[in-house]
PDB file of N, CA and C in Angstrom:
ATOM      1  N   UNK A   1      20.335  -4.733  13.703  1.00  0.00           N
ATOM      2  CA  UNK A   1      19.619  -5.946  13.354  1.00  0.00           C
ATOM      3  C   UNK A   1      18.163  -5.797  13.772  1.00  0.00           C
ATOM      4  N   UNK A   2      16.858  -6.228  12.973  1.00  0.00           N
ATOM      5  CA  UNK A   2      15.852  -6.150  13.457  1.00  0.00           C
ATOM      6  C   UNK A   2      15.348  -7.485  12.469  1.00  0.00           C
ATOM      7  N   UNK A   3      14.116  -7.643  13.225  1.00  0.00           N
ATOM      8  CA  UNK A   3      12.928  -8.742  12.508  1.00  0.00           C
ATOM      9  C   UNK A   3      12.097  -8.502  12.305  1.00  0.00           C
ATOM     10  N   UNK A   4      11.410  -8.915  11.864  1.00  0.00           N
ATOM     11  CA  UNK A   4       9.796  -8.847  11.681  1.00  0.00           C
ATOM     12  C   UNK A   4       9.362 -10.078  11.823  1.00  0.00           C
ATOM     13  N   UNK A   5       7.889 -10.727  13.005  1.00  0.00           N
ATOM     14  CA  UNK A   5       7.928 -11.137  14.111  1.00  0.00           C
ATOM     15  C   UNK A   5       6.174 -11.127  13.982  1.00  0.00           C
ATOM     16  N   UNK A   6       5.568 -12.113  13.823  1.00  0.00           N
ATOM     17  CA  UNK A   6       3.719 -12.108  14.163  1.00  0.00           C
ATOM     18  C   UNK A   6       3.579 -12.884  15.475  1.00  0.00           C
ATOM     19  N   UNK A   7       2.961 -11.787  15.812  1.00  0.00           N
ATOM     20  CA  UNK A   7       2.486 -11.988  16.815  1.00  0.00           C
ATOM     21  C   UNK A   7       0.406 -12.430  17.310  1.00  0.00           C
ATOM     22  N   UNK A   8       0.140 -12.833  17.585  1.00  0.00           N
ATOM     23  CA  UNK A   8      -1.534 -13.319  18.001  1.00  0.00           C
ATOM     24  C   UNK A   8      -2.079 -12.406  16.201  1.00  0.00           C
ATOM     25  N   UNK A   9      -1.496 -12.538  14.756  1.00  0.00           N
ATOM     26  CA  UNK A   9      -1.765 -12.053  13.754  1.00  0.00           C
ATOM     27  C   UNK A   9      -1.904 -11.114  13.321  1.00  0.00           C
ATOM     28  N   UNK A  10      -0.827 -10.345  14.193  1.00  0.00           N
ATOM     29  CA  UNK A  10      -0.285  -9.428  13.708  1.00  0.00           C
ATOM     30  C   UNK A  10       1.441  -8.734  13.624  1.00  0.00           C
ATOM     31  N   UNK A  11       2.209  -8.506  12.546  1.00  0.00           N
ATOM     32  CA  UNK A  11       3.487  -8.118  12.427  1.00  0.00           C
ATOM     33  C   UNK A  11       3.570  -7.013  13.184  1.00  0.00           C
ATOM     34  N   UNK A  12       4.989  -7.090  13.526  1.00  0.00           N
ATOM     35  CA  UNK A  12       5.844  -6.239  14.513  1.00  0.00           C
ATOM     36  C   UNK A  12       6.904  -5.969  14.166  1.00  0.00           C
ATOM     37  N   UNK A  13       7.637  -4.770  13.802  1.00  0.00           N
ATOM     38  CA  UNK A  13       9.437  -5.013  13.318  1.00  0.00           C
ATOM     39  C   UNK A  13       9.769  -4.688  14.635  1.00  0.00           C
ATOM     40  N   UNK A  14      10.551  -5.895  14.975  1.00  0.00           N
ATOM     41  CA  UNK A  14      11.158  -5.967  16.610  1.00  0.00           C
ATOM     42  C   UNK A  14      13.266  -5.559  16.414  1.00  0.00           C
ATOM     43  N   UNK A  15      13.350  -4.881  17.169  1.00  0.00           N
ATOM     44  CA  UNK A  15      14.801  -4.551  17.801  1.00  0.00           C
ATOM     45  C   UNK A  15      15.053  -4.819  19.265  1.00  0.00           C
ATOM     46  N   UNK A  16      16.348  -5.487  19.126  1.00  0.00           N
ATOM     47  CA  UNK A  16      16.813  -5.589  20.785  1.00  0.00           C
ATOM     48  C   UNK A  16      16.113  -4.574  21.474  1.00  0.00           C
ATOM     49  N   UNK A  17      15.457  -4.360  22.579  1.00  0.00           N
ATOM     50  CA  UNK A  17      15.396  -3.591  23.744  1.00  0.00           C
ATOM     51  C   UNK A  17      13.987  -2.483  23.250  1.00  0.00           C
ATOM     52  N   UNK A  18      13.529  -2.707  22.449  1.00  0.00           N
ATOM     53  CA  UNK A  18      11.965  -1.925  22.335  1.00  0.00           C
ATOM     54  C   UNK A  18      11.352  -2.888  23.016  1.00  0.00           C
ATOM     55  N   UNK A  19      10.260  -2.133  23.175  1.00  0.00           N
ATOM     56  CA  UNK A  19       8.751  -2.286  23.921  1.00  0.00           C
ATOM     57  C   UNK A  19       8.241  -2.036  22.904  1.00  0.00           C
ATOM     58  N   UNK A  20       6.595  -3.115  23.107  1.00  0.00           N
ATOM     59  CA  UNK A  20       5.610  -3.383  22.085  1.00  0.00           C
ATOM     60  C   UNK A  20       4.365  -3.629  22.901  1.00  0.00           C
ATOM     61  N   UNK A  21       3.658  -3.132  22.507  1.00  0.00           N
ATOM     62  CA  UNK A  21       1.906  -3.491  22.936  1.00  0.00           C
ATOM     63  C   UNK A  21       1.090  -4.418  21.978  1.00  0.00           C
ATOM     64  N   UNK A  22       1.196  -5.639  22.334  1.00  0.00           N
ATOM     65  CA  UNK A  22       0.649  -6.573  21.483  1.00  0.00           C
ATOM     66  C   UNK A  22      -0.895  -6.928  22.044  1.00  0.00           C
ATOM     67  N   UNK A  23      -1.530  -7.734  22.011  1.00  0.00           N
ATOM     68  CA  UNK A  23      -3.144  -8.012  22.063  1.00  0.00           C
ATOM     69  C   UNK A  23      -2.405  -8.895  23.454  1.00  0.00           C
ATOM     70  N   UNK A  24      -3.520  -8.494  24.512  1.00  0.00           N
ATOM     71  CA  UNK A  24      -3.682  -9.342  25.795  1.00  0.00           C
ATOM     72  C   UNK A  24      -3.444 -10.946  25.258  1.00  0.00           C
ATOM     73  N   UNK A  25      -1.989 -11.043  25.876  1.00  0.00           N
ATOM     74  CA  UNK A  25      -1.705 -12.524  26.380  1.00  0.00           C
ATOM     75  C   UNK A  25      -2.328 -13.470  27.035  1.00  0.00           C
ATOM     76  N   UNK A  26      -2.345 -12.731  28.426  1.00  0.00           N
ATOM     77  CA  UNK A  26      -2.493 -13.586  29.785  1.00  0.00           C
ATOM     78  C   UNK A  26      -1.260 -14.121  30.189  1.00  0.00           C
ATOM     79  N   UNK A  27      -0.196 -13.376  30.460  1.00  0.00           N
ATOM     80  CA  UNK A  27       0.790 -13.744  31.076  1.00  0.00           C
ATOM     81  C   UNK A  27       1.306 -12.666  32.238  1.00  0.00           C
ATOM     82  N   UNK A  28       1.530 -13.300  33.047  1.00  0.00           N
ATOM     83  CA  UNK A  28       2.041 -12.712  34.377  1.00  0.00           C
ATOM     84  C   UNK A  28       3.066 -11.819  34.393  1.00  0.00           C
ATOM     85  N   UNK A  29       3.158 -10.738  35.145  1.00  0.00           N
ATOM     86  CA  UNK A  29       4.640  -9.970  35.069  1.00  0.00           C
ATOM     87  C   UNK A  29       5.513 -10.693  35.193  1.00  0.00           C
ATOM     88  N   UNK A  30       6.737 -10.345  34.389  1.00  0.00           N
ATOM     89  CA  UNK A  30       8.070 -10.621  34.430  1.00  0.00           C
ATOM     90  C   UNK A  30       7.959 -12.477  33.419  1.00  0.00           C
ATOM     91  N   UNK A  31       7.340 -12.554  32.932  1.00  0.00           N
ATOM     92  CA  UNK A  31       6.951 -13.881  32.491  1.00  0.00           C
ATOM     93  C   UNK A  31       7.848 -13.922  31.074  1.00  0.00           C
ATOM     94  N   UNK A  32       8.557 -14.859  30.580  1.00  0.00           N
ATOM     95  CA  UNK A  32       9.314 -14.812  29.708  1.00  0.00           C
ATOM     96  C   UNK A  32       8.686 -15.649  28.432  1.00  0.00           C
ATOM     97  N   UNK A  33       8.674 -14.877  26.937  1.00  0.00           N
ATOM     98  CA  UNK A  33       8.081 -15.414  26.221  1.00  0.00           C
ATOM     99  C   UNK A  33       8.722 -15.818  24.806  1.00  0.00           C
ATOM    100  N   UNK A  34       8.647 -16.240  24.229  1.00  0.00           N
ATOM    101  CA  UNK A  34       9.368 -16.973  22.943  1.00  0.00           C
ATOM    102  C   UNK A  34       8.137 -16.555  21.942  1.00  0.00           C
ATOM    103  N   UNK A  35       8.734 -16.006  20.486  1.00  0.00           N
ATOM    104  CA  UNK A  35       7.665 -16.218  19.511  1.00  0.00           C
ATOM    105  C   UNK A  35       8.802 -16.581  18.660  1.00  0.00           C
ATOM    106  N   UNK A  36       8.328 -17.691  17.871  1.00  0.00           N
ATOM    107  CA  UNK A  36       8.776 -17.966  16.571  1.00  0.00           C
ATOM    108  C   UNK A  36       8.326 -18.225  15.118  1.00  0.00           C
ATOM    109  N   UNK A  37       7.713 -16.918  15.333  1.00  0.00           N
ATOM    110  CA  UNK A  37       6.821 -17.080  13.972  1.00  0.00           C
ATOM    111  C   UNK A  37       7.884 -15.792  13.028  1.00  0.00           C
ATOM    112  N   UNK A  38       9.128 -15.899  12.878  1.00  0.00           N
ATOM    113  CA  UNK A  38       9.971 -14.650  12.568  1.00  0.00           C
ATOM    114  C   UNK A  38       9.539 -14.934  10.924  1.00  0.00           C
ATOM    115  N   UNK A  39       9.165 -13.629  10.227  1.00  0.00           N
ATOM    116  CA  UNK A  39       8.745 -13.727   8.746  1.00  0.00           C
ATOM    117  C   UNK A  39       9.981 -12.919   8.028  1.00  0.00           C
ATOM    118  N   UNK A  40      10.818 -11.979   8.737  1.00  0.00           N
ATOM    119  CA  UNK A  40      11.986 -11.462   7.750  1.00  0.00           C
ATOM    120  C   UNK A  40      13.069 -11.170   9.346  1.00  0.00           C
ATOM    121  N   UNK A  41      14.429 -11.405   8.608  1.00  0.00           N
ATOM    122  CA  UNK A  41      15.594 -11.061   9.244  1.00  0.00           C
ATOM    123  C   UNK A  41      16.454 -10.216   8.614  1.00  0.00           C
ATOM    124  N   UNK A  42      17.166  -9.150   9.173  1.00  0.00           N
ATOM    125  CA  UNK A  42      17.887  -8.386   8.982  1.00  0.00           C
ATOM    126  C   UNK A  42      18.784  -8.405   8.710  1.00  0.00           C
ATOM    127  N   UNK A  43      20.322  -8.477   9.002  1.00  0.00           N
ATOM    128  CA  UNK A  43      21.571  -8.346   9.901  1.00  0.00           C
ATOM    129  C   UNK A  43      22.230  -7.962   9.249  1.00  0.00           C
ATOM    130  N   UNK A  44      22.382  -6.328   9.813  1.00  0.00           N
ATOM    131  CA  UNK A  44      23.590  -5.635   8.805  1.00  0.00           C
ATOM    132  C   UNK A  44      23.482  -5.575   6.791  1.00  0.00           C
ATOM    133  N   UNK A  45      21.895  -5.463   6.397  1.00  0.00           N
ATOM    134  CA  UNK A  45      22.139  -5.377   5.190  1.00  0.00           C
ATOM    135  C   UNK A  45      21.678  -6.838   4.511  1.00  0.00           C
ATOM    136  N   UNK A  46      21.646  -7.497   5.348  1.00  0.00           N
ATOM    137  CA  UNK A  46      22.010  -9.573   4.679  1.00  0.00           C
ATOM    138  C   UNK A  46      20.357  -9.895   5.381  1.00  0.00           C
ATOM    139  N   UNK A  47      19.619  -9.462   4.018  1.00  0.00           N
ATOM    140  CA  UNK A  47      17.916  -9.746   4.619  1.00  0.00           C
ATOM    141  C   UNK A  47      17.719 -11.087   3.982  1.00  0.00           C
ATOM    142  N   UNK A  48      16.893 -12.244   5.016  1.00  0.00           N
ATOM    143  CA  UNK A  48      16.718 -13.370   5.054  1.00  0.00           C
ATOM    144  C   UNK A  48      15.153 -13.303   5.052  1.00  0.00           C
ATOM    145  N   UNK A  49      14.773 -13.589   4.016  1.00  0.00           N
ATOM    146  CA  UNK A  49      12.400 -13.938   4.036  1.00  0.00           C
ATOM    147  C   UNK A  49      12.602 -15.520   4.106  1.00  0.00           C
ATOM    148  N   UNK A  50      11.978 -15.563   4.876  1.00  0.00           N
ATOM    149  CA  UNK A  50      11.235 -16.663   5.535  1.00  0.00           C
ATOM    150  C   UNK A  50      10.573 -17.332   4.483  1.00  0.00           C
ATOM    151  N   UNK A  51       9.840 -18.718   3.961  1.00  0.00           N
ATOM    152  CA  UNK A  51       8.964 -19.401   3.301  1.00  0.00           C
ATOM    153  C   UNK A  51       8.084 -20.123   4.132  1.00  0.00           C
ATOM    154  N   UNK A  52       7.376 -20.334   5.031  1.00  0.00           N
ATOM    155  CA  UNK A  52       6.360 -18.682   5.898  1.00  0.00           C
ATOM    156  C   UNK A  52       7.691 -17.637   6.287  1.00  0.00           C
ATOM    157  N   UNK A  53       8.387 -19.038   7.202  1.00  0.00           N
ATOM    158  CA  UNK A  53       8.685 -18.296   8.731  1.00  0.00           C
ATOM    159  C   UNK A  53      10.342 -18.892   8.464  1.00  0.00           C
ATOM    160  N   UNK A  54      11.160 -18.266   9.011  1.00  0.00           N
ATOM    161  CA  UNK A  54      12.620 -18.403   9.005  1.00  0.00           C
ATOM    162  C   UNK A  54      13.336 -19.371  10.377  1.00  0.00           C
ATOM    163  N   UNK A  55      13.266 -20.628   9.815  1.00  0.00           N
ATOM    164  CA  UNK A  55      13.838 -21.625  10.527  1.00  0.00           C
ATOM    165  C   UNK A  55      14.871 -21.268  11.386  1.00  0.00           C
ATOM    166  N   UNK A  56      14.888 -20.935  12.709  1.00  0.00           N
ATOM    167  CA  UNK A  56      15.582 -21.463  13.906  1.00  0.00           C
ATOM    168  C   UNK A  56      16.006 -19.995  14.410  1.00  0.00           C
ATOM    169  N   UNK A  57      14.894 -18.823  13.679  1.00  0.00           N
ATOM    170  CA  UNK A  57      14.733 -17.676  14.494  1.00  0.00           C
ATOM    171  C   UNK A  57      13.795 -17.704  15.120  1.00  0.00           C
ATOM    172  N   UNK A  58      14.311 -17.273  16.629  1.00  0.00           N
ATOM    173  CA  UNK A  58      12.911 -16.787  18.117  1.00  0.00           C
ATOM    174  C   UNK A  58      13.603 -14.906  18.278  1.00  0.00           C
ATOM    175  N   UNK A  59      11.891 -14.883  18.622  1.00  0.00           N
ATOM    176  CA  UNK A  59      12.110 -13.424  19.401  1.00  0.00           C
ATOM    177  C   UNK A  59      11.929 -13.752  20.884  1.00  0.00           C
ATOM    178  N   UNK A  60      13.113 -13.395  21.917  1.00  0.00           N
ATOM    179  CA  UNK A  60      12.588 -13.716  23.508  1.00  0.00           C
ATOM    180  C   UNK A  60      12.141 -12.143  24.119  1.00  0.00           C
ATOM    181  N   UNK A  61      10.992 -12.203  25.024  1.00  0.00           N
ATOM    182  CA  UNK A  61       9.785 -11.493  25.041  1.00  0.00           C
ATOM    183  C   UNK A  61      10.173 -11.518  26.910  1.00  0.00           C
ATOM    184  N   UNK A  62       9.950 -10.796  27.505  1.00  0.00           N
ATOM    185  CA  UNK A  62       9.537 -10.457  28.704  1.00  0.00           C
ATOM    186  C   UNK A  62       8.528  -9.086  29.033  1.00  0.00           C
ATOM    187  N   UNK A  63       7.546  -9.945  29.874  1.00  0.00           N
ATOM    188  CA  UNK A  63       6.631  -8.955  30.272  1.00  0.00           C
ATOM    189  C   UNK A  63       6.428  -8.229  31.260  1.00  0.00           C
ATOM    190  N   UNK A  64       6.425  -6.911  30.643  1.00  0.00           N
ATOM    191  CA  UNK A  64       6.676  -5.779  31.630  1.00  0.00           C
ATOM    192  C   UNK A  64       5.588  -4.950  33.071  1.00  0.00           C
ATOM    193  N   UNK A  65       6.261  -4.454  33.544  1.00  0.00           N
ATOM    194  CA  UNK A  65       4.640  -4.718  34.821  1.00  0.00           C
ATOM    195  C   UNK A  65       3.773  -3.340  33.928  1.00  0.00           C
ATOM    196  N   UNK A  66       2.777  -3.742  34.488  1.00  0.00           N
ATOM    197  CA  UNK A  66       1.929  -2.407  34.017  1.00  0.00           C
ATOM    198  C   UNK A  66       0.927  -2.215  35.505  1.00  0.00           C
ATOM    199  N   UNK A  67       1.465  -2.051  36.379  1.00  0.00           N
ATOM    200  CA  UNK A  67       0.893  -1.521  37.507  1.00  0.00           C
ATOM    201  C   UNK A  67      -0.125  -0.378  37.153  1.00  0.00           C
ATOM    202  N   UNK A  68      -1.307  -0.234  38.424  1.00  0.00           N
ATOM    203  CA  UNK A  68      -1.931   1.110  37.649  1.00  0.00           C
ATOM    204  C   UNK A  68      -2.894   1.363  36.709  1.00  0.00           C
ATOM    205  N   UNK A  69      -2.956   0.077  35.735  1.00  0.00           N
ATOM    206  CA  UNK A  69      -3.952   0.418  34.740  1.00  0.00           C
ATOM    207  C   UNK A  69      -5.345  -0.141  34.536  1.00  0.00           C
ATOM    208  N   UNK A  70      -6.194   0.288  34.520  1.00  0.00           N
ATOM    209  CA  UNK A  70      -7.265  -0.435  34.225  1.00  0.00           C
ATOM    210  C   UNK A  70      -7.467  -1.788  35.541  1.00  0.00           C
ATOM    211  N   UNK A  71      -8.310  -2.543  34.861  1.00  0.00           N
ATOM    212  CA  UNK A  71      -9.180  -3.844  35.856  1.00  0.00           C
ATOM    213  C   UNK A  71      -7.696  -4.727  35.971  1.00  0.00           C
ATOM    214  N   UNK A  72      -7.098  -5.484  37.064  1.00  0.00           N
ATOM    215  CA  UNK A  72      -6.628  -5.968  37.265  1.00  0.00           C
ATOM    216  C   UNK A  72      -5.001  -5.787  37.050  1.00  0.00           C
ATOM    217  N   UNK A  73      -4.528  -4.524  36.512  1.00  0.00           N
ATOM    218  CA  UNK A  73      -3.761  -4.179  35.649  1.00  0.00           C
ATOM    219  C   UNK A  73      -3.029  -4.716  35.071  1.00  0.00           C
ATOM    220  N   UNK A  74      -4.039  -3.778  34.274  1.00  0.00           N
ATOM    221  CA  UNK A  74      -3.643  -4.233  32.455  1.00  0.00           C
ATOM    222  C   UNK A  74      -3.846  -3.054  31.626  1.00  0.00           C
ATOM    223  N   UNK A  75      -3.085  -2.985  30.796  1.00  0.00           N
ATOM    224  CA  UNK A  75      -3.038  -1.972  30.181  1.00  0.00           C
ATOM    225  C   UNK A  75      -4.061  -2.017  28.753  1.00  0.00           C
ATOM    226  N   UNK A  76      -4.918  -0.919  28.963  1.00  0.00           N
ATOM    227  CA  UNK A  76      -5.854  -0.537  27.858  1.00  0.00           C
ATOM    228  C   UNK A  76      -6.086   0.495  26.931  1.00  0.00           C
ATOM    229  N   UNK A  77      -6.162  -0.025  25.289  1.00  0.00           N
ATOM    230  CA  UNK A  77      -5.522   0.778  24.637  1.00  0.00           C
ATOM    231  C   UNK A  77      -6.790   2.133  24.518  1.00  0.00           C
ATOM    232  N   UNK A  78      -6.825   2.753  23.880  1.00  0.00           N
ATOM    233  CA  UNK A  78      -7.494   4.249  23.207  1.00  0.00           C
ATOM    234  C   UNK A  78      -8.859   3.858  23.202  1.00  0.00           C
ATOM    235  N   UNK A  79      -9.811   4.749  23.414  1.00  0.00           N
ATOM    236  CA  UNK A  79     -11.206   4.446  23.485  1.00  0.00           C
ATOM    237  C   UNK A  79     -11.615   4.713  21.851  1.00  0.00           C
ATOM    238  N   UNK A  80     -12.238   3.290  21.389  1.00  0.00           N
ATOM    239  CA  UNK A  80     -12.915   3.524  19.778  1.00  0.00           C
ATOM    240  C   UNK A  80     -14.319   3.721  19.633  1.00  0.00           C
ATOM    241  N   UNK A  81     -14.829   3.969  19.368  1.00  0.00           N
ATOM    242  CA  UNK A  81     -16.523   4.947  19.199  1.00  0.00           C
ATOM    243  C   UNK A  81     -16.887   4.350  17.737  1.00  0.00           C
ATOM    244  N   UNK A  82     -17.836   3.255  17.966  1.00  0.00           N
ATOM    245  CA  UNK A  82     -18.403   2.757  16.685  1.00  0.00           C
ATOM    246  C   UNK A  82     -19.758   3.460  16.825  1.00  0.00           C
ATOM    247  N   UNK A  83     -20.300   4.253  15.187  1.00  0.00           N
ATOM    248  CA  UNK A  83     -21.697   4.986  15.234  1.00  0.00           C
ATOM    249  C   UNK A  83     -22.060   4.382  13.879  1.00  0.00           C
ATOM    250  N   UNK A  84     -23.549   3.707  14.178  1.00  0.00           N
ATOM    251  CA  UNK A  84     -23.851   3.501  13.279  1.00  0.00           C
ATOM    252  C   UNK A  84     -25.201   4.203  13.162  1.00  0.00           C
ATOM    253  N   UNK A  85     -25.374   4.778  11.984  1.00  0.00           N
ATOM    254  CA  UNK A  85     -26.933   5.486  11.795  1.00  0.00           C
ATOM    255  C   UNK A  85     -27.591   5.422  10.394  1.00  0.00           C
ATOM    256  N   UNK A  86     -28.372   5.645  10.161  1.00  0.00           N
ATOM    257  CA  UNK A  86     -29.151   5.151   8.644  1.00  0.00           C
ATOM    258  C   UNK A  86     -30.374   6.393   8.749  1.00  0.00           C
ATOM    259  N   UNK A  87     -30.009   7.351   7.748  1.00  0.00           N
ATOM    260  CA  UNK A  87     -30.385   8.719   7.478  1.00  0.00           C
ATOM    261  C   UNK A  87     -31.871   8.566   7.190  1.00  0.00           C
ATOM    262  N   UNK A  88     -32.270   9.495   8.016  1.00  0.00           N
ATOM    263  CA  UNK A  88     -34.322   9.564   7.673  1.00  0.00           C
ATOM    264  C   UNK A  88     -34.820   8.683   8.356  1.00  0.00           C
ATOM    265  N   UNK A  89     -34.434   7.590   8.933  1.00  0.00           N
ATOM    266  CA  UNK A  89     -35.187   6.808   9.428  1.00  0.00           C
ATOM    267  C   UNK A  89     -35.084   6.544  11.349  1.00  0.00           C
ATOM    268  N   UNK A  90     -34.341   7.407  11.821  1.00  0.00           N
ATOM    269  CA  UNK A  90     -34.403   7.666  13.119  1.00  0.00           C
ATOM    270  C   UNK A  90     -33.530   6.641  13.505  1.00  0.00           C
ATOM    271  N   UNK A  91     -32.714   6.380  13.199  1.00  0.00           N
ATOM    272  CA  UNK A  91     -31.916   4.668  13.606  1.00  0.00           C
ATOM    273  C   UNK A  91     -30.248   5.077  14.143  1.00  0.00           C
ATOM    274  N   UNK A  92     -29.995   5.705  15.214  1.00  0.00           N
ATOM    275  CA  UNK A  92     -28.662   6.042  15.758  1.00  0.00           C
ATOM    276  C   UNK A  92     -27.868   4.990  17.084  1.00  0.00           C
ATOM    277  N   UNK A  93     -26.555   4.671  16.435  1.00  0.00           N
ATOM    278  CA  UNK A  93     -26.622   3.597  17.598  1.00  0.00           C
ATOM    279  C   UNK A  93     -24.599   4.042  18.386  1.00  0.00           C
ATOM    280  N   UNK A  94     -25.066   4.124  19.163  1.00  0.00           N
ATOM    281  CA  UNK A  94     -23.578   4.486  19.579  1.00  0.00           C
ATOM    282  C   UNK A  94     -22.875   3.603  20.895  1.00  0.00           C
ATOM    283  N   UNK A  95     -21.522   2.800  20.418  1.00  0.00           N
ATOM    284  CA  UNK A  95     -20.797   1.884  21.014  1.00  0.00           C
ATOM    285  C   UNK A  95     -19.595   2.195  21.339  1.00  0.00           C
ATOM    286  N   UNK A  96     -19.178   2.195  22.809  1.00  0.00           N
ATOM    287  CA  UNK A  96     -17.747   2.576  22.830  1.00  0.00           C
ATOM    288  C   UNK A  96     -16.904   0.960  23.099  1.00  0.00           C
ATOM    289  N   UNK A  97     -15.304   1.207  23.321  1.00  0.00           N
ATOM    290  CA  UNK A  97     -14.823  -0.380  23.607  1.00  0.00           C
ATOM    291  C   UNK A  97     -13.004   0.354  23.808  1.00  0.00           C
ATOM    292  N   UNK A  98     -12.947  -0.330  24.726  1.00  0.00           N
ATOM    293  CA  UNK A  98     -11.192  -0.144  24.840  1.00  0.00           C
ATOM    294  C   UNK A  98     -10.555  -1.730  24.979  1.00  0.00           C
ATOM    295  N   UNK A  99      -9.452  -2.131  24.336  1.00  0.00           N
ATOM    296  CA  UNK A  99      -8.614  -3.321  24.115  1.00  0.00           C
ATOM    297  C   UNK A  99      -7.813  -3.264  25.090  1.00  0.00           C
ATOM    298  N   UNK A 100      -7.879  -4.624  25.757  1.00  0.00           N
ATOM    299  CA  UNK A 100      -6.956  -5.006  26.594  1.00  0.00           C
ATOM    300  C   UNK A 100      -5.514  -5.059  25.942  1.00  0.00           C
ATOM    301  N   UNK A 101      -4.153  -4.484  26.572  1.00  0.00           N
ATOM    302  CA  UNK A 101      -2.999  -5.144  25.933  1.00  0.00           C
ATOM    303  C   UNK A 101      -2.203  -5.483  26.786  1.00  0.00           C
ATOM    304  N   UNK A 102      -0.976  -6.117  26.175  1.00  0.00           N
ATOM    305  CA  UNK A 102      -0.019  -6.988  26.728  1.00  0.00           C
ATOM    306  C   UNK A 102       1.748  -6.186  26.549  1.00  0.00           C
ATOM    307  N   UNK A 103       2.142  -5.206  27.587  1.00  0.00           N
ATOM    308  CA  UNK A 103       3.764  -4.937  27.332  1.00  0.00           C
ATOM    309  C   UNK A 103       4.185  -5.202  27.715  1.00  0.00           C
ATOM    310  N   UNK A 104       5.550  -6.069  26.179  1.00  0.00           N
ATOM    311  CA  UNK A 104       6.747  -6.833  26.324  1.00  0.00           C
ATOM    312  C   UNK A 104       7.962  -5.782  26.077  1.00  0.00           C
ATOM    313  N   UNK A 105       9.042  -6.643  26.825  1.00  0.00           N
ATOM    314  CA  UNK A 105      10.205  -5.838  26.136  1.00  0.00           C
ATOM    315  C   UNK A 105      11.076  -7.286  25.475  1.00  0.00           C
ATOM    316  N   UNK A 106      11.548  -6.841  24.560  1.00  0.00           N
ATOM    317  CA  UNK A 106      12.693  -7.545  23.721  1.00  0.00           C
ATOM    318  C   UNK A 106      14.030  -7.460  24.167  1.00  0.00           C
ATOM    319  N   UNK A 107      14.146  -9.095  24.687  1.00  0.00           N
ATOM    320  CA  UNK A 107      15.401  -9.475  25.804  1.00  0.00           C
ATOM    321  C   UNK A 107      16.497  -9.708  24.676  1.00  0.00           C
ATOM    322  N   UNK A 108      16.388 -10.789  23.649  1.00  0.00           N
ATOM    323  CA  UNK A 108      17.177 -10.989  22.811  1.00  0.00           C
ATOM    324  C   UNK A 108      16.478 -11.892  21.215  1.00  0.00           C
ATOM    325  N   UNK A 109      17.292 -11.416  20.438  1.00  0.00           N
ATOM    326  CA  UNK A 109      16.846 -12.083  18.780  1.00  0.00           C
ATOM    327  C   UNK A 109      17.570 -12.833  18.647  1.00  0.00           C
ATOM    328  N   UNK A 110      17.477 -13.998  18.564  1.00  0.00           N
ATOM    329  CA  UNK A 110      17.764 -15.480  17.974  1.00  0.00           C
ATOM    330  C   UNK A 110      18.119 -15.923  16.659  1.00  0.00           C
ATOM    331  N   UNK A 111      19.104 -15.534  15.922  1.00  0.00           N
ATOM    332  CA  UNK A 111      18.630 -15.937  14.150  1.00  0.00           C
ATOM    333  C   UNK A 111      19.408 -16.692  13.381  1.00  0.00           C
TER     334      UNK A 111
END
């Protein structure tokens, strides 16, 4: 059985017991979370689409420690390198940035 599951606007196909790195929450370790924005259900073959979202499915969410990482720990994703330059005219501009994230694990699907 799996779902598919938006999260802060963006989809996820969630299964019992994966881990996911979604966009910084702000929720505390071990903090238990509910999303019910479920857009497709699975089960065994018998797929259910949502008109958004599929009435009286939750995904339950617990957050996992991330000791160790970054400022306050938190886990931060891949360093992205924006360059922007405009040829002949001496104009080079270079920006780095790493994203805060948020890992949950998937306690149980609701559907």
């Amino acid at each position: 059985m799996y779902v598919i599951v938006e999260i802060q606007g963006q989809q996820f196909k969630v299964e019992n017991g994966k881990k996911l790195f979604v966009h910084y929450l702000g929720a505390e370790h071990g903090a238990v979370l509910e999303f019910d924005k479920v857009l497709l259900v699975d089960k065994d073959g018998a797929v259910t689409v949502g008109t958004p979202t599929v009435e009286g499915a939750k995904v339950v969410c617990e957050v996992v420690s991330n000791d160790g990482y970054g400022k306050k720990g938190l886990v931060k994703g891949e360093r992205i390198l924006v360059f922007k330059k405009k040829r002949r005219k001496g104009y080079r501009r270079l920006n780095g940035h790493r994203q805060y994230f948020t890992e949950v694990l998937v306690k149980e699907i609701v559907a």
